[in-house]
Protein backbone atom coordinates (compact mmCIF):
# COMPACT_ATOMS: atom_id res chain seq x y z
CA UNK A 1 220.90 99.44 131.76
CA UNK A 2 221.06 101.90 128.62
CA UNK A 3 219.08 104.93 128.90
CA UNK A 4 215.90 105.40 126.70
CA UNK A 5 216.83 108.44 124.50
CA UNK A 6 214.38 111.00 124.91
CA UNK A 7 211.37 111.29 121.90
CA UNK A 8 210.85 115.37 122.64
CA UNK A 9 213.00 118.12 120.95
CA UNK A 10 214.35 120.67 123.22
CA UNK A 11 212.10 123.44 122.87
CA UNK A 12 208.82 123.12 120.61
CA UNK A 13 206.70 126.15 119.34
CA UNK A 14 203.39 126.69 120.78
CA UNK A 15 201.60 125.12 117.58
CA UNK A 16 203.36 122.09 117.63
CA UNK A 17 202.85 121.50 121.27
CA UNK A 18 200.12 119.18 120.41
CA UNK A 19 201.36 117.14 117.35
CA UNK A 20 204.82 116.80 119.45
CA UNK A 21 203.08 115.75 122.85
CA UNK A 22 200.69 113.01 120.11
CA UNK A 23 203.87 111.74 118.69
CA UNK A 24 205.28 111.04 122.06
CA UNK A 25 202.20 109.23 123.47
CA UNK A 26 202.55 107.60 120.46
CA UNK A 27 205.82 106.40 120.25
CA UNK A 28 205.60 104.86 124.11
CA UNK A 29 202.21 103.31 123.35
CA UNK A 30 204.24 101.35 120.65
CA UNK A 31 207.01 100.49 123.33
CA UNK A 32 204.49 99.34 125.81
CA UNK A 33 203.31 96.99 123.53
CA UNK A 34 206.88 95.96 122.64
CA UNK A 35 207.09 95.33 126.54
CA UNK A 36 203.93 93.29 126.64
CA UNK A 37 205.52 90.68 125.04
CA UNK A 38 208.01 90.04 127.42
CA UNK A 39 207.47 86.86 128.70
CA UNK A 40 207.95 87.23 132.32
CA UNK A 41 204.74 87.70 134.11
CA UNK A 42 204.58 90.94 136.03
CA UNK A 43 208.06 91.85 134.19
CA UNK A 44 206.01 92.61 131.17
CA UNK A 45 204.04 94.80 133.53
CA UNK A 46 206.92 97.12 134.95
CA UNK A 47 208.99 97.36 131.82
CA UNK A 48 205.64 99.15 130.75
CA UNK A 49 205.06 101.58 134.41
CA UNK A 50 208.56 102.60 133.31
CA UNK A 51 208.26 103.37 129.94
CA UNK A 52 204.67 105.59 130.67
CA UNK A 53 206.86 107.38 133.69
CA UNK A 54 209.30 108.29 130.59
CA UNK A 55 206.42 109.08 128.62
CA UNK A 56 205.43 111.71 131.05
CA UNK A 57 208.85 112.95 131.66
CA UNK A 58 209.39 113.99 127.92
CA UNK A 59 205.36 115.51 127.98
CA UNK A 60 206.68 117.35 131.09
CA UNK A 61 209.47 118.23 128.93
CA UNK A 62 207.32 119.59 125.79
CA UNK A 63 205.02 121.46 127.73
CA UNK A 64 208.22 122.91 129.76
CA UNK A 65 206.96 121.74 132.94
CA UNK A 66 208.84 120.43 136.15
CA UNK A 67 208.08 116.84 136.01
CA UNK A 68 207.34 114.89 139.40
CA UNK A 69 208.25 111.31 139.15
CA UNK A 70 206.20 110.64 142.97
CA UNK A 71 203.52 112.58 141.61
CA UNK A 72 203.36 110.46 138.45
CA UNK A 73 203.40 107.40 140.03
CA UNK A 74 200.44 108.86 142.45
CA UNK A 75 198.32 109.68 139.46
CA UNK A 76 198.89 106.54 137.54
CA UNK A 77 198.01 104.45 140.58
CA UNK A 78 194.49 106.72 140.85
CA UNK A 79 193.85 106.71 137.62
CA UNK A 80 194.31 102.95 136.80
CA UNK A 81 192.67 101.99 140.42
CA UNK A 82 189.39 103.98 139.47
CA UNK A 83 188.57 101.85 136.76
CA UNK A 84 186.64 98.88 137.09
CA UNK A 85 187.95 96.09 138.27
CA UNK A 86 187.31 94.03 135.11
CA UNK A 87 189.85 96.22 133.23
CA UNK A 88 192.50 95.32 135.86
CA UNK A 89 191.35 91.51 135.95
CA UNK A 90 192.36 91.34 132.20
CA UNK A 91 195.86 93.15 132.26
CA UNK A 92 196.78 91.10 135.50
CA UNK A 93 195.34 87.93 133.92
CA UNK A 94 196.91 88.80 130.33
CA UNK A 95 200.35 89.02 132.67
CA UNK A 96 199.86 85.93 134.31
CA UNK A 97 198.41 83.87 131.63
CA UNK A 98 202.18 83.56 130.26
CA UNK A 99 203.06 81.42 132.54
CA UNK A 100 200.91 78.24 132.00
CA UNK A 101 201.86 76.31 129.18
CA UNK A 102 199.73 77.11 125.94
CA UNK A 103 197.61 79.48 127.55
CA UNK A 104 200.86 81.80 127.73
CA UNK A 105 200.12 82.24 124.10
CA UNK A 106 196.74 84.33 124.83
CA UNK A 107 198.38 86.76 127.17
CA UNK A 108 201.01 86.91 124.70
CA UNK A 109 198.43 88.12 122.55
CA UNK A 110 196.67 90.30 124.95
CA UNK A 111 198.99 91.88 126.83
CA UNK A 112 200.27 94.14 124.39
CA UNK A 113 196.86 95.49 123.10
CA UNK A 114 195.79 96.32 127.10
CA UNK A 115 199.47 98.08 128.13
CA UNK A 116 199.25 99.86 124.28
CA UNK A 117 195.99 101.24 125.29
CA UNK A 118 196.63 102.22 129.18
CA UNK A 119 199.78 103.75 128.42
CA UNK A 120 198.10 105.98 125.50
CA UNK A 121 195.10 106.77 127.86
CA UNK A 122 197.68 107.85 130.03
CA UNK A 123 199.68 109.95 127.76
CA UNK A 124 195.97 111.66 126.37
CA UNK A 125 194.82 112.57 130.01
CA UNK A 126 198.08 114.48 130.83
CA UNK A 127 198.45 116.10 127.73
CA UNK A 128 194.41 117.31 128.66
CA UNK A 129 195.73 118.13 131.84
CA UNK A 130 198.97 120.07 130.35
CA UNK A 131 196.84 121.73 127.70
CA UNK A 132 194.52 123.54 130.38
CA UNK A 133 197.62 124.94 131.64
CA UNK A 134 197.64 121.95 134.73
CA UNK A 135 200.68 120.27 135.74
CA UNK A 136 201.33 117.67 138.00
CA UNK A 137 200.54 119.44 140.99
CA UNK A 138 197.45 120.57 140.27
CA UNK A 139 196.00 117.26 138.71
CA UNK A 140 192.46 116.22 139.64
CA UNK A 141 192.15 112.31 139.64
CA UNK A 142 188.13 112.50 140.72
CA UNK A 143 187.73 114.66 137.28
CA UNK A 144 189.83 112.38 135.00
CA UNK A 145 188.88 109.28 135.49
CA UNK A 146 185.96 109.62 133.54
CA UNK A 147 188.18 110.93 130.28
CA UNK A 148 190.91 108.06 131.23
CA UNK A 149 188.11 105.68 130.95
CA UNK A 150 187.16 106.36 127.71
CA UNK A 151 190.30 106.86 126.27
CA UNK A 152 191.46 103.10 127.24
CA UNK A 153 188.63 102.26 124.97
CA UNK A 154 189.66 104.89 122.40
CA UNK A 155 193.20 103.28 122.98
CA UNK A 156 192.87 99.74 121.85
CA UNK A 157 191.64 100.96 118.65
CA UNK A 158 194.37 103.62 118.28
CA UNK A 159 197.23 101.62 119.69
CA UNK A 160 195.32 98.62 117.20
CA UNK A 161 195.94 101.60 114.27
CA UNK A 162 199.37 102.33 115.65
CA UNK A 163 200.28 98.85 115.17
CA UNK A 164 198.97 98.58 111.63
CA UNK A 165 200.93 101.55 110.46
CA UNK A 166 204.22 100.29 111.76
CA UNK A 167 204.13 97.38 110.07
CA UNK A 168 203.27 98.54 106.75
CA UNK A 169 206.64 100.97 107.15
């Protein structure tokens, strides 16, 4: 499989750190929707873990911090588990919904809006966490998953925005 060229620049100046670590969560938000499109129920769903585990890789990278790919995983499972159950219903059941004929259409349509918006949640809570000076070591899930929460709901207007720009380029 052909490797996803990384989104970060090698060293970034302490100013930039922010607009860099924005453009990244950016540019994988836009990816994970790409993914939710793919057709394959719970394919649609990996292809996006993977690209938010690269995501956090080339944050690690900006912030010059060892990444932890076991750690990431941990922290993504925590942070996605803590919210309510609804949220997961509708990513599962956007997933799923592909498969029966002309209801695949709707978690066509879904899909992309709800793995848009978890991977940019994702990408805002580590660069909080990276920010403060945290890395992955020292992440609290108990005192995220408040902030994670609301920037899911923050993130399917952004990703919504995101969306909206790239097709006017």
């Amino acid at each position: 499989m052909k490797e996803i060229p990384k989104v970060t620049t090698p060293v970034v100046p302490e100013q930039n750190k922010v607009v860099q670590a924005n453009s990244v969560v950016n540019t994988y938000s836009l990816y994970s929707m790409g993914a939710g499109l793919i057709p394959v129920p719970m394919l649609d769903m990996a292809a996006v873990s993977g690209f938010q585990l690269k995501m956090l890789s080339d944050l690690a990278d900006v912030y010059q911090i060892p990444f932890s790919e076991n750690a990431a995983k941990s922290i993504i499972a925590a942070l996605t588990g803590g919210l309510s159950t609804g949220y997961l219903a509708q990513r599962y059941a956007a997933s799923f919904m592909k498969s029966v004929p002309f209801l695949g259409i709707l978690g066509s349509v879904s899909m992309p809006l709800y793995s848009g918006a978890f991977t940019w949640a994702i990408g805002k809570v580590f660069i909080k966490q990276f920010e403060s000076g945290g890395n992955f070591l020292t992440f609290d899930v108990n005192n995220a998953k408040t902030y994670f929460s609301d920037m899911y709901k923050q993130g399917k207007a952004a990703v919504s925005s995101l969306k909206t720009e790239l097709a006017k380029a």
